[in-house]
PDB file of N, CA and C in Angstrom:
ATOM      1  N   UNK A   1      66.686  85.199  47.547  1.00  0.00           N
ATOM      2  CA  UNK A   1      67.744  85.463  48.498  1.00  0.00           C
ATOM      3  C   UNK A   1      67.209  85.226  49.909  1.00  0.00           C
ATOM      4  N   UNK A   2      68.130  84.568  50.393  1.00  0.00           N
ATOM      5  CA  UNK A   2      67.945  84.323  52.005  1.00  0.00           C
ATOM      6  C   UNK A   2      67.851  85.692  52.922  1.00  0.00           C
ATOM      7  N   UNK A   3      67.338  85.793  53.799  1.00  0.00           N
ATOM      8  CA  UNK A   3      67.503  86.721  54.851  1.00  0.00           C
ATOM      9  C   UNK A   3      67.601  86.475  56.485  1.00  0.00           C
ATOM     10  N   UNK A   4      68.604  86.476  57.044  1.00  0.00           N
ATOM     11  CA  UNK A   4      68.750  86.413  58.201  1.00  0.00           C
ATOM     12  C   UNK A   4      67.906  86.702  58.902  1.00  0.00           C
ATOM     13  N   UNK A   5      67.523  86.309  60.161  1.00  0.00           N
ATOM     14  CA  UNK A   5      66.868  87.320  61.286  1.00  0.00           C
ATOM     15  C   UNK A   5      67.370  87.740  62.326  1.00  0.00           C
ATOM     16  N   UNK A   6      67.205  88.831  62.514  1.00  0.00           N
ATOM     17  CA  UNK A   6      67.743  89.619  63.759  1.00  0.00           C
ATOM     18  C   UNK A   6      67.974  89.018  64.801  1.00  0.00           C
ATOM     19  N   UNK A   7      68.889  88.736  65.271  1.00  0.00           N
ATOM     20  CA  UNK A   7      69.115  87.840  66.423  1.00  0.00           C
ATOM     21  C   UNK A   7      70.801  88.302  66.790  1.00  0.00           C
ATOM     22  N   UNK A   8      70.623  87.767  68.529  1.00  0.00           N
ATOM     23  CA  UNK A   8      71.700  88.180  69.087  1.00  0.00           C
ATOM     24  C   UNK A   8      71.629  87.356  70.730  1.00  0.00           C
ATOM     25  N   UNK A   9      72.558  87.128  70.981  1.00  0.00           N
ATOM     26  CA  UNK A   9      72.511  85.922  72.124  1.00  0.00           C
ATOM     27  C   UNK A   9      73.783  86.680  73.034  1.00  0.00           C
ATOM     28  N   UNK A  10      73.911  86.597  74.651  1.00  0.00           N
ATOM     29  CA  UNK A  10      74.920  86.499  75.299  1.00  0.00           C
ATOM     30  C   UNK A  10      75.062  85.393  76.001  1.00  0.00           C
ATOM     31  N   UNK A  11      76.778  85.108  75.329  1.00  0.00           N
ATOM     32  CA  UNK A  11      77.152  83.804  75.791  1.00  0.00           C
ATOM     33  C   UNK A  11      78.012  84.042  76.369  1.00  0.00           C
ATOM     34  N   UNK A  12      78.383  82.748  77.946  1.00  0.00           N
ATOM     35  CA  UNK A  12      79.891  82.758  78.500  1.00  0.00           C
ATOM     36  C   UNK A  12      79.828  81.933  78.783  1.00  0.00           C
ATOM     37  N   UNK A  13      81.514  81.513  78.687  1.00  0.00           N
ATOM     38  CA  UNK A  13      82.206  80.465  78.648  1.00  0.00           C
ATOM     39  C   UNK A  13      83.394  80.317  78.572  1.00  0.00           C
ATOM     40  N   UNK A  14      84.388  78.946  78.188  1.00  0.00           N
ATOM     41  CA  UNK A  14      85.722  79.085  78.355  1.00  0.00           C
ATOM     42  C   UNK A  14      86.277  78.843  77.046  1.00  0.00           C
ATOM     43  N   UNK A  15      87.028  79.725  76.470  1.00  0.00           N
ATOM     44  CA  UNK A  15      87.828  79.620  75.590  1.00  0.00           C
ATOM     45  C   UNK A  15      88.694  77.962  75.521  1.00  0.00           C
ATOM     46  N   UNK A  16      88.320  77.545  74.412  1.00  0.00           N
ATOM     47  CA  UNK A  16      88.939  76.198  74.445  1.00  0.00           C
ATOM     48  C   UNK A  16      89.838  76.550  72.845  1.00  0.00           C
ATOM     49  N   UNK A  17      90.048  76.844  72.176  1.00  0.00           N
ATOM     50  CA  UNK A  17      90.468  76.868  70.595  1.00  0.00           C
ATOM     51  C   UNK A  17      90.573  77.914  70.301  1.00  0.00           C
ATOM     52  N   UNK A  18      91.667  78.478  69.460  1.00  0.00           N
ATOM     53  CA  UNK A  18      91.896  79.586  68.715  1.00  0.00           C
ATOM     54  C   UNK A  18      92.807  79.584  67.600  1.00  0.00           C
ATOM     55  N   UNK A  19      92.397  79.772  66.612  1.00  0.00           N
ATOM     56  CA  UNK A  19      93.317  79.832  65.322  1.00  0.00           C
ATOM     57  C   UNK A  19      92.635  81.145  64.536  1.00  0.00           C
ATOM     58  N   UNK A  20      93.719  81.678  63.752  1.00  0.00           N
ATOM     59  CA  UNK A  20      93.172  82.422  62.781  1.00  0.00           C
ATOM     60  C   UNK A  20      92.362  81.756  61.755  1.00  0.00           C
ATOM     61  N   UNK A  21      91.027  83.026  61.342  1.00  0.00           N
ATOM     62  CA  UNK A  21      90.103  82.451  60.587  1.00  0.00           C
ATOM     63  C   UNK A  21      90.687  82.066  59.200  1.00  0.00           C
ATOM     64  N   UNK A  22      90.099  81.108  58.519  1.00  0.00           N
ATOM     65  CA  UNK A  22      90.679  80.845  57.409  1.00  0.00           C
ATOM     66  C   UNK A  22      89.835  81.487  56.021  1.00  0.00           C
ATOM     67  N   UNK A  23      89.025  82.551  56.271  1.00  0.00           N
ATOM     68  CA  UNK A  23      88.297  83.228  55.200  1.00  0.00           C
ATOM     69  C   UNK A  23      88.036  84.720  55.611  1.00  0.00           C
ATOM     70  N   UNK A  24      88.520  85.101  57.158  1.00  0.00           N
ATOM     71  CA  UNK A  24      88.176  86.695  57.320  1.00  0.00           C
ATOM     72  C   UNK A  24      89.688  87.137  57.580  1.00  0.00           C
ATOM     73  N   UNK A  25      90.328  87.945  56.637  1.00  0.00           N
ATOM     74  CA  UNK A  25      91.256  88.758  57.879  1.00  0.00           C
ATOM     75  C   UNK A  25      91.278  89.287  58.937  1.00  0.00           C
ATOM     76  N   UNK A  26      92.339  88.894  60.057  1.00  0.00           N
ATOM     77  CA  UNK A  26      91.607  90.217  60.892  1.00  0.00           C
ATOM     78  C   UNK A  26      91.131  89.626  61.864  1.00  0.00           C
ATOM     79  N   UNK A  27      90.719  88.339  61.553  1.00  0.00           N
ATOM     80  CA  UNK A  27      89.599  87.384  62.588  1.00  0.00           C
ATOM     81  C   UNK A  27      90.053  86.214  63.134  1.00  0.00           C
ATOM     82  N   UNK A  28      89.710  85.799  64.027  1.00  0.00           N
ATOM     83  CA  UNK A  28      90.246  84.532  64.739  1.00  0.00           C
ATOM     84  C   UNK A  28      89.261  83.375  64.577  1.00  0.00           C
ATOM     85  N   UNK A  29      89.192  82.328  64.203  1.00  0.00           N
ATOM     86  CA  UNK A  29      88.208  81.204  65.189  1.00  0.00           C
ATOM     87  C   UNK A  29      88.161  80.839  66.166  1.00  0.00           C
ATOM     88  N   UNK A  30      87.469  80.870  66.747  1.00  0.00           N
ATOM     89  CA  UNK A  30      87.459  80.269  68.429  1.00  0.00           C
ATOM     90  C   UNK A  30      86.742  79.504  68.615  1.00  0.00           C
ATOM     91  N   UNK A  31      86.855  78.664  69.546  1.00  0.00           N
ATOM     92  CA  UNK A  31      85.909  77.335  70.271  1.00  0.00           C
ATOM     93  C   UNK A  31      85.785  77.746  71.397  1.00  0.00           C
ATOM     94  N   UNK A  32      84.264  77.945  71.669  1.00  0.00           N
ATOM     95  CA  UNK A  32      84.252  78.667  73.213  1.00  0.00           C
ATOM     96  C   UNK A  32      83.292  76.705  73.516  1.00  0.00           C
ATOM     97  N   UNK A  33      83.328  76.942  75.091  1.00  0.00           N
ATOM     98  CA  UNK A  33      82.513  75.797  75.624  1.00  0.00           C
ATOM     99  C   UNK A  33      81.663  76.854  76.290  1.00  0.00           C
ATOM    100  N   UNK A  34      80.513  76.545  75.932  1.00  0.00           N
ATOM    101  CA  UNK A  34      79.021  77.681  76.304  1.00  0.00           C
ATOM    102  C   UNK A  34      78.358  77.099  77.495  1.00  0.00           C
ATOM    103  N   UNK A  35      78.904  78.085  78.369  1.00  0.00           N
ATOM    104  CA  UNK A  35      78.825  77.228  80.222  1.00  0.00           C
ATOM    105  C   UNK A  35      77.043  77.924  80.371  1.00  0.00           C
ATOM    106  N   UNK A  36      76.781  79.296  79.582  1.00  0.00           N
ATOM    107  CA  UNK A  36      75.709  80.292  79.540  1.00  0.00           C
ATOM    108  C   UNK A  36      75.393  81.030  78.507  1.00  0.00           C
ATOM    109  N   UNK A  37      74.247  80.879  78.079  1.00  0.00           N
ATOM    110  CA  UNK A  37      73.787  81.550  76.713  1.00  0.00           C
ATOM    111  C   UNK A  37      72.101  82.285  77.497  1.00  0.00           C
ATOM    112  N   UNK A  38      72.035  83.408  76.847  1.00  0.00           N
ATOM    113  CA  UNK A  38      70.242  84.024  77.271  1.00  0.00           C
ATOM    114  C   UNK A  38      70.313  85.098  76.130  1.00  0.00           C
ATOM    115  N   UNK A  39      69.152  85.224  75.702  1.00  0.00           N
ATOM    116  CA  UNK A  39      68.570  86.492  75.116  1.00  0.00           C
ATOM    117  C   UNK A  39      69.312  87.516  75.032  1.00  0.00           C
ATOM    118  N   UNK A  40      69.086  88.262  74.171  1.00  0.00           N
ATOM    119  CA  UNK A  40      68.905  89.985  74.201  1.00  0.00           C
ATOM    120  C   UNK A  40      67.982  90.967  74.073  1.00  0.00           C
ATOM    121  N   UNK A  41      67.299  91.455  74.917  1.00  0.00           N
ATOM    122  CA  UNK A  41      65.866  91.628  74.825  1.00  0.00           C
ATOM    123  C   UNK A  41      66.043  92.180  73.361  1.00  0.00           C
ATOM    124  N   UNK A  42      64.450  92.065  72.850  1.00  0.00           N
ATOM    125  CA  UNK A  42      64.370  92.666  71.377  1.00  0.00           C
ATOM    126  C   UNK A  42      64.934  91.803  70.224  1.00  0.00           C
ATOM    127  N   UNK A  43      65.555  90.733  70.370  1.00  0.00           N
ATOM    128  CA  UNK A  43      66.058  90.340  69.008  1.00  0.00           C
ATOM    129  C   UNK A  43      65.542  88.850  69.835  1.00  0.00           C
ATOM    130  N   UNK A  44      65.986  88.012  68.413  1.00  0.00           N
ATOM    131  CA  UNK A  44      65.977  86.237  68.328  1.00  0.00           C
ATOM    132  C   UNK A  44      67.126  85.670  68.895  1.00  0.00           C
ATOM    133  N   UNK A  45      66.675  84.509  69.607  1.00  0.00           N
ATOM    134  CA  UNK A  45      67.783  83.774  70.546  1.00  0.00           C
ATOM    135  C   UNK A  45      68.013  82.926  69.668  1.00  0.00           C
ATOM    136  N   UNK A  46      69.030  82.378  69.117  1.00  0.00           N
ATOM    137  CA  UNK A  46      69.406  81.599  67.567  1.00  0.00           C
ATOM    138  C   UNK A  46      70.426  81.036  68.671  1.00  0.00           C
ATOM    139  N   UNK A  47      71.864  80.944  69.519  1.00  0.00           N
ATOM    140  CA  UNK A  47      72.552  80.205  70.140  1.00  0.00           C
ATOM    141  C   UNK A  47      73.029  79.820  71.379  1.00  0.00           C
ATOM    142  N   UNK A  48      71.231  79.714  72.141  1.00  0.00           N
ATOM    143  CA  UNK A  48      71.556  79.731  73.633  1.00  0.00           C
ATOM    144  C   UNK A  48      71.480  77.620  73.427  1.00  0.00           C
ATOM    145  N   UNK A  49      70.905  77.057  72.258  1.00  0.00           N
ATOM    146  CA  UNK A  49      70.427  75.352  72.407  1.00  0.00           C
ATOM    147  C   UNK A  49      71.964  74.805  72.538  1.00  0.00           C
ATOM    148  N   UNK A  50      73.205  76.093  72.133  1.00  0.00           N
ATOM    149  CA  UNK A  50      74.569  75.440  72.381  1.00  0.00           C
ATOM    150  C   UNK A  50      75.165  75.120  73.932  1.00  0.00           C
ATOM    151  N   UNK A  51      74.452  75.562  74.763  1.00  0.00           N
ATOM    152  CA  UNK A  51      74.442  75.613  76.116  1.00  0.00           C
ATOM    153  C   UNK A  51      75.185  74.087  76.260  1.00  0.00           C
ATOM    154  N   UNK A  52      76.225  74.090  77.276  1.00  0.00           N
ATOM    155  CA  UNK A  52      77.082  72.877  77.454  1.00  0.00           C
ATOM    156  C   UNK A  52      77.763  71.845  76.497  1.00  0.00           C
ATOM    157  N   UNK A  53      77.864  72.794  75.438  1.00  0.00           N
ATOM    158  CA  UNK A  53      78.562  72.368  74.159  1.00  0.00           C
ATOM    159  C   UNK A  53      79.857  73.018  73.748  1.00  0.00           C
ATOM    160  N   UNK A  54      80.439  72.759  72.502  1.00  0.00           N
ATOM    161  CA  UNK A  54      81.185  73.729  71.982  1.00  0.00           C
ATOM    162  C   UNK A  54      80.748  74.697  70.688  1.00  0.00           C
ATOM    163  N   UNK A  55      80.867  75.871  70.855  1.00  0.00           N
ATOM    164  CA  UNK A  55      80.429  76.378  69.905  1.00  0.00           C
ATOM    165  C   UNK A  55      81.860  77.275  69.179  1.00  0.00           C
ATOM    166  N   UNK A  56      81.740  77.547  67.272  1.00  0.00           N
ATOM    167  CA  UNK A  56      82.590  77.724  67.071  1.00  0.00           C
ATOM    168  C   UNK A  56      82.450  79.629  66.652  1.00  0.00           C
ATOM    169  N   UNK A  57      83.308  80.150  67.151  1.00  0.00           N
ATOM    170  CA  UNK A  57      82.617  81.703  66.752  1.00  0.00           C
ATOM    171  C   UNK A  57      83.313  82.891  66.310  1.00  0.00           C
ATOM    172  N   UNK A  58      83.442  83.110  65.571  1.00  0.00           N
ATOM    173  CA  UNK A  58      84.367  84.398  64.442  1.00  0.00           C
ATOM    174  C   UNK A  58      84.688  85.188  65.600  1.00  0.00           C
ATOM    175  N   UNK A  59      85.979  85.626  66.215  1.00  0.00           N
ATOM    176  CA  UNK A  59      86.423  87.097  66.410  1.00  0.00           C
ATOM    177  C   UNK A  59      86.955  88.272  66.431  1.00  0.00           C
ATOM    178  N   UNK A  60      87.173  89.443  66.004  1.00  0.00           N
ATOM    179  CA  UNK A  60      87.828  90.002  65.415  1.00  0.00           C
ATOM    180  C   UNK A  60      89.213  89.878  66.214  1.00  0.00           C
ATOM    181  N   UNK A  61      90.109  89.577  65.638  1.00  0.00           N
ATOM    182  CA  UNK A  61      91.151  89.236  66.859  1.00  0.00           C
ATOM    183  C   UNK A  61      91.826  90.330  67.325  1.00  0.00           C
ATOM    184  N   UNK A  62      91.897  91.649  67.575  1.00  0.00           N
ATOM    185  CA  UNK A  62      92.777  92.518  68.248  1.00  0.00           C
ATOM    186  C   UNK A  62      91.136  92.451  69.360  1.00  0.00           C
ATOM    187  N   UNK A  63      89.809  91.957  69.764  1.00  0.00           N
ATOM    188  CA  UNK A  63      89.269  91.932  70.551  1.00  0.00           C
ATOM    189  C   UNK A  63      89.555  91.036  71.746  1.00  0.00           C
ATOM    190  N   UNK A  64      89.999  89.778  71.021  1.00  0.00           N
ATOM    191  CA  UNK A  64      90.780  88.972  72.510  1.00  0.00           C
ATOM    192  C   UNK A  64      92.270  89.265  72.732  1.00  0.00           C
ATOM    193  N   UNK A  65      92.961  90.511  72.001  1.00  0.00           N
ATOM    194  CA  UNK A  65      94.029  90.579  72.777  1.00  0.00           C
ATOM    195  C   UNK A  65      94.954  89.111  72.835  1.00  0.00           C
ATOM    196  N   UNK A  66      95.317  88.961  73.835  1.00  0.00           N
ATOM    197  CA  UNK A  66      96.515  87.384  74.191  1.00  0.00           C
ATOM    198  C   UNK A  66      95.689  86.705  74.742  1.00  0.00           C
ATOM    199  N   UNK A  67      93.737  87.129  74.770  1.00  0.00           N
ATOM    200  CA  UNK A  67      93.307  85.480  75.811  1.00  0.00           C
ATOM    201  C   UNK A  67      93.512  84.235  75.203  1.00  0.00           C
ATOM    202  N   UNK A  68      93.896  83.314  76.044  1.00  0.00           N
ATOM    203  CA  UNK A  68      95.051  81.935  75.823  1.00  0.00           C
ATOM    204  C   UNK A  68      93.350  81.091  75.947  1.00  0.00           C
ATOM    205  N   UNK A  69      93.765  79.601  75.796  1.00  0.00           N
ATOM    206  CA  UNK A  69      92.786  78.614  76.150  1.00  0.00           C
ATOM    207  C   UNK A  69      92.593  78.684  77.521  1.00  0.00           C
ATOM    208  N   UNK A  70      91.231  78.426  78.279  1.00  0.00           N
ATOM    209  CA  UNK A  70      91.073  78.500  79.543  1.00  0.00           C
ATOM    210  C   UNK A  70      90.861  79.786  79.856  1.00  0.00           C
ATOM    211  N   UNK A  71      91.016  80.524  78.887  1.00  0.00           N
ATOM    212  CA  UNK A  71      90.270  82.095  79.634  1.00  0.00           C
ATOM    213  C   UNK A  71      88.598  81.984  79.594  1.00  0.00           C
ATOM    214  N   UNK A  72      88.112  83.198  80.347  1.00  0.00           N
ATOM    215  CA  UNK A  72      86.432  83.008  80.347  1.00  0.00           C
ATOM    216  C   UNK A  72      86.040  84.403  79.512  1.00  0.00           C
ATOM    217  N   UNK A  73      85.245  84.198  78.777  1.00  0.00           N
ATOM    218  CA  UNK A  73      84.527  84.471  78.165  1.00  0.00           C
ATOM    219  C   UNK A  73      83.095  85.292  78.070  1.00  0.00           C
ATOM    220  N   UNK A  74      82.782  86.428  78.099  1.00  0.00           N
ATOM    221  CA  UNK A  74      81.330  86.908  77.826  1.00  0.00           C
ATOM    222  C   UNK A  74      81.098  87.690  77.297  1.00  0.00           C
ATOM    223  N   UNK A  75      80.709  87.819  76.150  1.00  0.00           N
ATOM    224  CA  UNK A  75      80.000  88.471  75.179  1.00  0.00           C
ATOM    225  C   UNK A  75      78.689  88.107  74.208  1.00  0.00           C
ATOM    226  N   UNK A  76      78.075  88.870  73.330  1.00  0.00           N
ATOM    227  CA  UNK A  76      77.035  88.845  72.505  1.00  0.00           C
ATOM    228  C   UNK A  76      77.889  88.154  71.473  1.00  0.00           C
ATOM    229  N   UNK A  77      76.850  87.325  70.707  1.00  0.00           N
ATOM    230  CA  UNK A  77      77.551  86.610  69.010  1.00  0.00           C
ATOM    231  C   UNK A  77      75.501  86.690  68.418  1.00  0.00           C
ATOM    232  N   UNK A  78      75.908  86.601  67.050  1.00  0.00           N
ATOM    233  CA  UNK A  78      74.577  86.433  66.347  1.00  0.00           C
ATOM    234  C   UNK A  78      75.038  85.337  65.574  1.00  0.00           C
ATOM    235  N   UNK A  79      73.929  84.597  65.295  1.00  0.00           N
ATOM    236  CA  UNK A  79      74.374  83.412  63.836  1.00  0.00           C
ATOM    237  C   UNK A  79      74.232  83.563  62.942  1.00  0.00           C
ATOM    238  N   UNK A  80      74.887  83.729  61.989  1.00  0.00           N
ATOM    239  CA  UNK A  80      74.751  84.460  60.675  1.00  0.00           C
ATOM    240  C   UNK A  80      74.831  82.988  59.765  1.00  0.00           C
ATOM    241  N   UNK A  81      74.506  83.396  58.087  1.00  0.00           N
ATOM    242  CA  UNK A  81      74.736  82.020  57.120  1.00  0.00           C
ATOM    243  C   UNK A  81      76.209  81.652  57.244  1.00  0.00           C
ATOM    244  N   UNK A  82      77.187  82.373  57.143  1.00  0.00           N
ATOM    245  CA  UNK A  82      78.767  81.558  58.047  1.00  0.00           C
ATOM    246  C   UNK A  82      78.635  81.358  59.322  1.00  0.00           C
ATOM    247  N   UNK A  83      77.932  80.892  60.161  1.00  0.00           N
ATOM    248  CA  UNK A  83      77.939  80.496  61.547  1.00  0.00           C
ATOM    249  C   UNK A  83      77.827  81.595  62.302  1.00  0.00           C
ATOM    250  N   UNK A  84      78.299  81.140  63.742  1.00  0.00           N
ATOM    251  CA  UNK A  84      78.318  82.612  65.105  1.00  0.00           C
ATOM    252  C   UNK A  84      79.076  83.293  64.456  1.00  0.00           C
ATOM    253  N   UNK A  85      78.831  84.483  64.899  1.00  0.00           N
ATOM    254  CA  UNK A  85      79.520  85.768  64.594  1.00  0.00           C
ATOM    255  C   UNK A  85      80.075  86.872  66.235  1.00  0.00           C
ATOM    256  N   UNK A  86      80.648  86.829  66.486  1.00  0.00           N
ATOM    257  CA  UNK A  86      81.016  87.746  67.719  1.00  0.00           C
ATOM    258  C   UNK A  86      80.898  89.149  67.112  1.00  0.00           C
ATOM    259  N   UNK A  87      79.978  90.168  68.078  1.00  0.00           N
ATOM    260  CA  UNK A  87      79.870  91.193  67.808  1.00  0.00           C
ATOM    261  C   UNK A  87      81.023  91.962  67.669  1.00  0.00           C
ATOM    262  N   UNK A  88      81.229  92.534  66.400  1.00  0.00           N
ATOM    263  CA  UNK A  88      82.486  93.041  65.499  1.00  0.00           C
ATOM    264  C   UNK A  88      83.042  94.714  66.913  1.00  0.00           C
ATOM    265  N   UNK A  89      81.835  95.062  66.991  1.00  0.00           N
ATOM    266  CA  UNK A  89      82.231  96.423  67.503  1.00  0.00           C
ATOM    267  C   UNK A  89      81.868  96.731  69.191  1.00  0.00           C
ATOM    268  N   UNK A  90      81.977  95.650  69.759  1.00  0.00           N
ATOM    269  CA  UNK A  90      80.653  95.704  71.337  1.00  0.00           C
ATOM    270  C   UNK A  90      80.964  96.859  71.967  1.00  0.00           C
ATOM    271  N   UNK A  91      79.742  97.032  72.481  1.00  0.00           N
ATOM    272  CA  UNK A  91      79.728  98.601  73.667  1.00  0.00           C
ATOM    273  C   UNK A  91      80.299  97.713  74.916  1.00  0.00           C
ATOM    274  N   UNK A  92      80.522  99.064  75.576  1.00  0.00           N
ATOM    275  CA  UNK A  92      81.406  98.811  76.803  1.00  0.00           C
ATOM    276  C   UNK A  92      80.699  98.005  78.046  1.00  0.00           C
ATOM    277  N   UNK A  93      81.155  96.893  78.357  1.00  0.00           N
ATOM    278  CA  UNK A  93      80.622  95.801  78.990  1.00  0.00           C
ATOM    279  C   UNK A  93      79.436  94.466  78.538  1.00  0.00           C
ATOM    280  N   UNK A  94      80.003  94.773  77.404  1.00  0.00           N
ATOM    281  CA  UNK A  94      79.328  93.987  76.340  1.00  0.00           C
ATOM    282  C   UNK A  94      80.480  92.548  75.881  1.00  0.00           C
ATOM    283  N   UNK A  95      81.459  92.976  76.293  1.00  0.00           N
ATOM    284  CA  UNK A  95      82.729  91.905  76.178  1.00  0.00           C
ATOM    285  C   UNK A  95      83.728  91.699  77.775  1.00  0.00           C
ATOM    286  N   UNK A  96      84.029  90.631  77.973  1.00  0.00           N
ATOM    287  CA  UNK A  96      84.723  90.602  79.371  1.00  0.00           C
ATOM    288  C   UNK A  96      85.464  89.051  78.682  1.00  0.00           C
ATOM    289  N   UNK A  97      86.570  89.427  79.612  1.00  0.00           N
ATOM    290  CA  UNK A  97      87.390  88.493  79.163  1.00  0.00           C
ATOM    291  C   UNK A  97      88.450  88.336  80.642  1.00  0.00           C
ATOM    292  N   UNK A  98      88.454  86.746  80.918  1.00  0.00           N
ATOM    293  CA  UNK A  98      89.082  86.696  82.277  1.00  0.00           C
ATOM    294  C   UNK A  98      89.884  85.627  82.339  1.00  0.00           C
ATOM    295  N   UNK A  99      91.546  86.175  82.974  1.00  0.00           N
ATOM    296  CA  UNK A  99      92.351  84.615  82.606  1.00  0.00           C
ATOM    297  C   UNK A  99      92.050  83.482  83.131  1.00  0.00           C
ATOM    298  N   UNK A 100      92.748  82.345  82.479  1.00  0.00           N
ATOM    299  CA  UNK A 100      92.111  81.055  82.723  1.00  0.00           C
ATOM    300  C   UNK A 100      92.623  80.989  84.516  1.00  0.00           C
ATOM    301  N   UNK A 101      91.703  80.440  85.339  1.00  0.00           N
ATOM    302  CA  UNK A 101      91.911  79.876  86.796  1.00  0.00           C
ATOM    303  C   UNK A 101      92.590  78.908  86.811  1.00  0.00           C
ATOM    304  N   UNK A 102      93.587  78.552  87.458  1.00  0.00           N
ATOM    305  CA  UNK A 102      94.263  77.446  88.270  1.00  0.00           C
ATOM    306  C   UNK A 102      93.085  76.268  88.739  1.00  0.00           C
TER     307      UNK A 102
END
């Protein structure tokens, strides 16, 4: 059996994609464009090399609320064997979410 490693990244960026996930209830897919990715002290940086890319990342969807495409983005995700994962439960200021700019 495989085992993950502890890892956890904060990324921001702009919401580009959103559909419901097609294997979690509950969850959204999203396409963020990763303007910023760094560490979390103590764990493995597994998705800062997405930096100026798109990355695709599970979220529980009552966490983005109505953010539309073009909103910004910052929170922790880990990469798990199904891909990024957005932290299911984040502490307070651990998630920010800002409408898209004109």
């Amino acid at each position: 059996m495989v085992q993950a490693v502890d890892n956890l990244t904060r990324i921001s960026g702009r919401l580009v994609a959103r559909e419901a996930h097609p294997h979690r209830p509950g969850w959204d897919g999203v396409v963020v464009h990763v303007d910023d990715a760094v560490p979390v002290e103590g764990k493995a940086d597994l998705l800062s090399r997405y930096t100026g890319e798109d990355l695709a990342v599970a979220f529980r969807r009552e966490l983005l609320a109505c953010a539309l495409p073009g909103a910004r983005l910052t929170f922790r995700a880990r990469l798990t064997l199904d891909g990024a994962l957005a932290e299911p439960h984040p502490d307070e200021g651990d998630l920010a979410i800002a409408p898209p700019t004109p």
